[in-house]
N, C-alpha and C. Protein backbone atom coordinates (compact mmCIF):
# COMPACT_ATOMS: atom_id res chain seq x y z
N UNK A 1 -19.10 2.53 -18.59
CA UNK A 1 -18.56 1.79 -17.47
C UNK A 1 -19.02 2.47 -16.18
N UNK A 2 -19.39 1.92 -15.22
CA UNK A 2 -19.80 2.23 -13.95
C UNK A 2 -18.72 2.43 -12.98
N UNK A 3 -19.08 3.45 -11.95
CA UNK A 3 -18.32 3.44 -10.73
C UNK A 3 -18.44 2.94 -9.72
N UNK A 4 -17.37 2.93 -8.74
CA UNK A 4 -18.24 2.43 -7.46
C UNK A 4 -17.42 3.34 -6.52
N UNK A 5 -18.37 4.12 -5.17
CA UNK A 5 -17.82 4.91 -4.63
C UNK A 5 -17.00 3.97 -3.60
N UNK A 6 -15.78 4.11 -3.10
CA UNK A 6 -14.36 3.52 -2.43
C UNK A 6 -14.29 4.04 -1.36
N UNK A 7 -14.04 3.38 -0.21
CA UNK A 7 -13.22 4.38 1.23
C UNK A 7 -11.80 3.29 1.04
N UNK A 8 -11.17 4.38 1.12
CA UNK A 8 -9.88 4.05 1.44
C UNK A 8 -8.59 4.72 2.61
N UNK A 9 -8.08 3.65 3.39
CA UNK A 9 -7.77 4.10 4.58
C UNK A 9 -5.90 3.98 4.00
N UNK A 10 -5.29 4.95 4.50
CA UNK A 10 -4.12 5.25 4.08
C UNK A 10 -3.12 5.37 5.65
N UNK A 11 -1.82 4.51 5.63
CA UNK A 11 -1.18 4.51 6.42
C UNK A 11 -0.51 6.06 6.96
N UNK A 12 -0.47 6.23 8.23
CA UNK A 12 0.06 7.75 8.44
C UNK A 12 1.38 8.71 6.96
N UNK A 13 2.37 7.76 7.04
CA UNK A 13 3.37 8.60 6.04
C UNK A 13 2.74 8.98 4.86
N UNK A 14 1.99 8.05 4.35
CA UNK A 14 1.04 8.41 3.23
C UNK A 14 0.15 9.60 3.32
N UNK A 15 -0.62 9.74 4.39
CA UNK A 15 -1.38 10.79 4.41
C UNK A 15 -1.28 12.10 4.65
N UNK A 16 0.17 11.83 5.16
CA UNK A 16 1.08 13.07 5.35
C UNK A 16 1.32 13.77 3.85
N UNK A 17 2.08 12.90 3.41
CA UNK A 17 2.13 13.18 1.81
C UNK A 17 0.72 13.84 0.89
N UNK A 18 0.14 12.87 1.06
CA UNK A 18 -1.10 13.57 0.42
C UNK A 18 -2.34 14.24 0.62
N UNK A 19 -1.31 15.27 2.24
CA UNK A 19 -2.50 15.82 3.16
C UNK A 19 -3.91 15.39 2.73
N UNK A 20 -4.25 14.13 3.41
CA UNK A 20 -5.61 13.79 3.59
C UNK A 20 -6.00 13.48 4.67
N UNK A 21 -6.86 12.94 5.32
CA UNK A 21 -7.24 12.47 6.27
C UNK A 21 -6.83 10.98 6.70
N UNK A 22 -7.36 10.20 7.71
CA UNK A 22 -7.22 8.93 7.83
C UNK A 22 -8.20 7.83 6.48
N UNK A 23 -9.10 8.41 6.39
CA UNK A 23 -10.02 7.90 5.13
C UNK A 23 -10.67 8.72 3.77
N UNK A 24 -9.93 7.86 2.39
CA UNK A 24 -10.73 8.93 1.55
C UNK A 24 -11.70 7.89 0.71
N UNK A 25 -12.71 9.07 0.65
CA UNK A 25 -13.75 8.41 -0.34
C UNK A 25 -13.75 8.56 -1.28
N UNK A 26 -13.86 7.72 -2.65
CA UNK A 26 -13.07 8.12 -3.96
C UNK A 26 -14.21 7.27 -4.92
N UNK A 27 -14.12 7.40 -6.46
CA UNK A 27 -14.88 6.65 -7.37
C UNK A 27 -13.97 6.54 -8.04
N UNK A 28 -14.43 4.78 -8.38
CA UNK A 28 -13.11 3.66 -8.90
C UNK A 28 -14.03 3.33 -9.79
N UNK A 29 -13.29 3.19 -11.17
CA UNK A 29 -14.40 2.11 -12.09
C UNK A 29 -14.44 1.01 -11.97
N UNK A 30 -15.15 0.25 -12.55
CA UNK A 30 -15.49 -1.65 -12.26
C UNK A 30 -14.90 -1.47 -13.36
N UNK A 31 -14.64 -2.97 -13.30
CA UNK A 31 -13.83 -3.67 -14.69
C UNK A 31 -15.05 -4.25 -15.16
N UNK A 32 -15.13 -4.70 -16.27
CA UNK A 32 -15.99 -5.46 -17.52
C UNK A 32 -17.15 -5.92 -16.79
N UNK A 33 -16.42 -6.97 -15.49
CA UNK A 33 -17.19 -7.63 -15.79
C UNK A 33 -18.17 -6.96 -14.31
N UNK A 34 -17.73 -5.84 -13.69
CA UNK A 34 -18.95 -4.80 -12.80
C UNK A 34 -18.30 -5.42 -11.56
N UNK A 35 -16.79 -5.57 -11.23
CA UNK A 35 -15.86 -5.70 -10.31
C UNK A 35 -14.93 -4.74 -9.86
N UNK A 36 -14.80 -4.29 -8.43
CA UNK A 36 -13.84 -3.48 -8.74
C UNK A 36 -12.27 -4.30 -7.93
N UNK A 37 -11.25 -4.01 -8.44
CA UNK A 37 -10.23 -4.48 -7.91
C UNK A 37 -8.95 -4.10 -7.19
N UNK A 38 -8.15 -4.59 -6.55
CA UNK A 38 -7.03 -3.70 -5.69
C UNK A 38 -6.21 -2.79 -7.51
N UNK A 39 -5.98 -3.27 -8.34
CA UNK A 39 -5.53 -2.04 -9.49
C UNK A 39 -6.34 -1.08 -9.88
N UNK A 40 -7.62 -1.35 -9.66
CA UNK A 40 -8.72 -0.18 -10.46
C UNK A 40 -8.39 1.14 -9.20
N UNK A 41 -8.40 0.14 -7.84
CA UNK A 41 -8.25 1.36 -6.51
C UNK A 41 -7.21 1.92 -6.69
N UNK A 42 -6.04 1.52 -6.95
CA UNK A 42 -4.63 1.69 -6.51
C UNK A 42 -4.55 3.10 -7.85
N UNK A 43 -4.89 2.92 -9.23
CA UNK A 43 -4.70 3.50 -10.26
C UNK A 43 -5.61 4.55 -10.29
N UNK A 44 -6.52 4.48 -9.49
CA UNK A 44 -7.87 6.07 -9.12
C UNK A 44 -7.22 6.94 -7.95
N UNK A 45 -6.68 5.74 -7.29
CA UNK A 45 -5.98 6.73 -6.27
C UNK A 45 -4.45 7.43 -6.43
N UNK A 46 -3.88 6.78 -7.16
CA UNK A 46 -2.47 7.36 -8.07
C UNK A 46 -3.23 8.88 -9.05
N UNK A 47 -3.77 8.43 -9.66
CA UNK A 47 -4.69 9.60 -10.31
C UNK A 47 -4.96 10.95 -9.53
N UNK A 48 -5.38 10.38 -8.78
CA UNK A 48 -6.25 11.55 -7.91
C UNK A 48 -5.24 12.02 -6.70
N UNK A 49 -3.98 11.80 -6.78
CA UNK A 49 -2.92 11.95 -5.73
C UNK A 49 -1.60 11.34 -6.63
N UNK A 50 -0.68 12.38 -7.82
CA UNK A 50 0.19 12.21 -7.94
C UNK A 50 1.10 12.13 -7.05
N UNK A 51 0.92 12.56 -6.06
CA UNK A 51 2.26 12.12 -5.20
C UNK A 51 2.34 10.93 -4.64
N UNK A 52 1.15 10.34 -4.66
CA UNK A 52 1.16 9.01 -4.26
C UNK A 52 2.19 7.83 -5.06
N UNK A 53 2.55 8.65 -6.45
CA UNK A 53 2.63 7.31 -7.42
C UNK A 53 4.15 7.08 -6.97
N UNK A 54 4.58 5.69 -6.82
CA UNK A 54 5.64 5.13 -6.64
C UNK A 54 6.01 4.63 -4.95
N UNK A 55 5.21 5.26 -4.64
CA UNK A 55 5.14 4.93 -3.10
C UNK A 55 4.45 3.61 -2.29
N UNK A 56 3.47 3.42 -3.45
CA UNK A 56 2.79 1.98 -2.93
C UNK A 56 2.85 1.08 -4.07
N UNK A 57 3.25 1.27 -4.75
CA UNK A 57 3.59 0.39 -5.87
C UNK A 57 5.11 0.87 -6.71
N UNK A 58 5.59 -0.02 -7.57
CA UNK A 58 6.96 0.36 -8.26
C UNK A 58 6.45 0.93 -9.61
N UNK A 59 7.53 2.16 -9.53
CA UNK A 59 6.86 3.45 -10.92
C UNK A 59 6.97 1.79 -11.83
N UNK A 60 8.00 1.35 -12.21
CA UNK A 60 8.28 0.36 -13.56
C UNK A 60 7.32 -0.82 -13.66
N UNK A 61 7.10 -1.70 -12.34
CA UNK A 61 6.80 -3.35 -12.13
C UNK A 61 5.46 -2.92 -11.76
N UNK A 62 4.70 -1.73 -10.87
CA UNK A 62 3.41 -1.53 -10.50
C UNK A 62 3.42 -3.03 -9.83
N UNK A 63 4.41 -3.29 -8.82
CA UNK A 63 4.23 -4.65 -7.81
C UNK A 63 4.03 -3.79 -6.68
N UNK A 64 3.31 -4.38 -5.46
CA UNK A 64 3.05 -3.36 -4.46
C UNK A 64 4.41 -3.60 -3.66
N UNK A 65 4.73 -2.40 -3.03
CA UNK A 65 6.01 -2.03 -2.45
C UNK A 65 6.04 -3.03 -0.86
N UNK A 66 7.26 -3.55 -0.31
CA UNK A 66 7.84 -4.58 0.01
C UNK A 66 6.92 -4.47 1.65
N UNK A 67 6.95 -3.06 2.46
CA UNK A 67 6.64 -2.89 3.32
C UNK A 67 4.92 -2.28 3.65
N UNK A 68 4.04 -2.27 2.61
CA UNK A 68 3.07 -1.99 2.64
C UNK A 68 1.82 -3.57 2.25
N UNK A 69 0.71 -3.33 3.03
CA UNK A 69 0.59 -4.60 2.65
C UNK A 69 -1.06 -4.21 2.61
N UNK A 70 -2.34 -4.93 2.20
CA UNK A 70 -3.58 -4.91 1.55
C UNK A 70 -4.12 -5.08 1.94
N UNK A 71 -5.24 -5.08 2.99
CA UNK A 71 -6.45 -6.01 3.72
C UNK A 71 -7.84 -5.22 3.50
N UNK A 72 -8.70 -6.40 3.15
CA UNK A 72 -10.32 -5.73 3.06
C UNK A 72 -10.98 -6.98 3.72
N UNK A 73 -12.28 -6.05 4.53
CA UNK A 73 -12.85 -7.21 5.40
C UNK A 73 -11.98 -8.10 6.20
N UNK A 74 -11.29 -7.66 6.91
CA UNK A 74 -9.99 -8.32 7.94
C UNK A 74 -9.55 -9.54 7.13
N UNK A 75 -9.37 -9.39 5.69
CA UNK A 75 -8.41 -10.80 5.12
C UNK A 75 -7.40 -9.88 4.56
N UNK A 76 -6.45 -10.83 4.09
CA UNK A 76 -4.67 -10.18 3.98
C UNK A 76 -4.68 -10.26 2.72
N UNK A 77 -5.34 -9.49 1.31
CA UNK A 77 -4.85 -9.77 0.24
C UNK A 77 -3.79 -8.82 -0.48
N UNK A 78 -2.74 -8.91 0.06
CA UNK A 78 -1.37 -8.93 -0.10
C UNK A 78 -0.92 -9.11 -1.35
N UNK A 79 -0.79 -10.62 -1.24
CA UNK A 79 -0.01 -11.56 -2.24
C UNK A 79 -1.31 -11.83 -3.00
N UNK A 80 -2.79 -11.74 -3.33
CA UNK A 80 -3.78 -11.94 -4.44
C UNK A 80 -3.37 -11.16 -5.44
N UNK A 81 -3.81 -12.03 -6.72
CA UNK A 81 -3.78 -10.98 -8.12
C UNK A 81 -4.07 -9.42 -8.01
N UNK A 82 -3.51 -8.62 -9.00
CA UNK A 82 -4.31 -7.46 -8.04
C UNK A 82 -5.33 -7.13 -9.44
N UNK A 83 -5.93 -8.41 -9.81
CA UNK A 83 -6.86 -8.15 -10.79
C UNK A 83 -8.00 -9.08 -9.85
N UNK A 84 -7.99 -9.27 -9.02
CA UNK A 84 -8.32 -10.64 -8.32
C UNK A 84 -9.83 -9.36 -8.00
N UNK A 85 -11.53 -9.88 -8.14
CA UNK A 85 -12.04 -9.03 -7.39
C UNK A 85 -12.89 -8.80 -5.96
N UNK A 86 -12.96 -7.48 -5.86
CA UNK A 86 -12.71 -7.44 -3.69
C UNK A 86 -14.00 -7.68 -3.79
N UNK A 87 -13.83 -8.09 -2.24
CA UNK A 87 -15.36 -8.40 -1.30
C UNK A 87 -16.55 -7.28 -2.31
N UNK A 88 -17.34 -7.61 -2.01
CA UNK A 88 -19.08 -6.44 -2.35
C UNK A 88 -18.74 -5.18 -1.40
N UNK A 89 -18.36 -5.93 -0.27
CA UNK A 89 -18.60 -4.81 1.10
C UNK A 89 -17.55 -3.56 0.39
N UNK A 90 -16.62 -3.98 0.55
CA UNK A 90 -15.81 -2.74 -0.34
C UNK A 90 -16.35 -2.46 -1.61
N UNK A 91 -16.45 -2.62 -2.49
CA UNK A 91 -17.35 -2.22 -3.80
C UNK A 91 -18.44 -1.30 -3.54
N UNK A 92 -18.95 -1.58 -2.15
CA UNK A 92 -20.47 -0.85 -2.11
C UNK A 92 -20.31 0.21 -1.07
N UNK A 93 -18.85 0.28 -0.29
CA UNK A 93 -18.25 1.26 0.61
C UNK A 93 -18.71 0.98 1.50
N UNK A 94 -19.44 -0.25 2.23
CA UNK A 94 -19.96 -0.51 3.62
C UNK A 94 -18.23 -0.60 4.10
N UNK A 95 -17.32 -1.79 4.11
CA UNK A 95 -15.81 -1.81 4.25
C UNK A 95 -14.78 -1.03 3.86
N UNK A 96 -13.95 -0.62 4.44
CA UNK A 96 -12.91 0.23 3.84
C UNK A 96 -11.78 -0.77 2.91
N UNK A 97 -10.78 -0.55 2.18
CA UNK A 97 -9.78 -0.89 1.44
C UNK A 97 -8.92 -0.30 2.29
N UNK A 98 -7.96 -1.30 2.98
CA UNK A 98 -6.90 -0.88 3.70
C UNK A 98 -5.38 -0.72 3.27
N UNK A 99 -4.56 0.15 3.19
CA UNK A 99 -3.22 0.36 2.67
C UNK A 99 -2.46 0.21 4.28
N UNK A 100 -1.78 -0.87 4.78
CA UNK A 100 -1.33 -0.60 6.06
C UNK A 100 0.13 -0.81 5.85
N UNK A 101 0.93 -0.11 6.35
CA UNK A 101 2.28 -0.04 7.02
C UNK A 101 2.62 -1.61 7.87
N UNK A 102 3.68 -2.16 6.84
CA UNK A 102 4.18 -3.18 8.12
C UNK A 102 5.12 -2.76 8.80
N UNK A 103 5.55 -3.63 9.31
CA UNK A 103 6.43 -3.95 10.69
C UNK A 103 7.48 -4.66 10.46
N UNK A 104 8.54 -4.23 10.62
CA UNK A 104 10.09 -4.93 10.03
C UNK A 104 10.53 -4.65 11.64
N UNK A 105 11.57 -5.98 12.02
CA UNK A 105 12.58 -5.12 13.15
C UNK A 105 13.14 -7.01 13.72
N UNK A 106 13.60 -6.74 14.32
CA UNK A 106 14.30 -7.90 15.07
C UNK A 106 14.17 -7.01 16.74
């Protein structure tokens, strides 16, 4: 199975946690069919940053957590499968994979 090298941009509390920087570059495997997807990222980057796990997804449901939300190539995939697969641009690390912090408040 092949990799594909990843940038991934992590919201401040996160990076605090897993003293990193604003962007990490990481290798994610493709799935079958030479795709990579928001679970292949999410599960390389849980890997490679136990402290990450439970924080952007639920330890039990692995649903992404209520206040964090997904965007690659300025689209919102949020609510997409998270088998669903990303743009090329991310696959080939020209785009980053974004983990962003929402915004709750009245």
């Amino acid at each position: 199975m092949s990799t594909a090298t990843i940038r991934v941009e992590l919201p401040a509390h996160l990076r605090t946690l897993a003293r990193v920087g604003a962007e990490i570059s990481m290798e994610v495997p493709r799935n079958a069919e030479g795709r990579v997807t928001t679970r292949l990222i999410l599960d390389a980057l849980e890997a490679s940053y136990p402290m990450l796990c439970g924080t952007i997804r639920d330890h039990g449901t692995h649903k992404r957590r209520a206040f964090l939300r997904f965007f690659a190539c300025a689209e919102d995939l949020s609510h997409e499968s998270p088998d669903a697969p990303l743009p090329e641009e991310v696959a080939s690390g020209k785009e980053p994979f974004l983990i962003v912090g929402a915004i709750a408040g009245g």
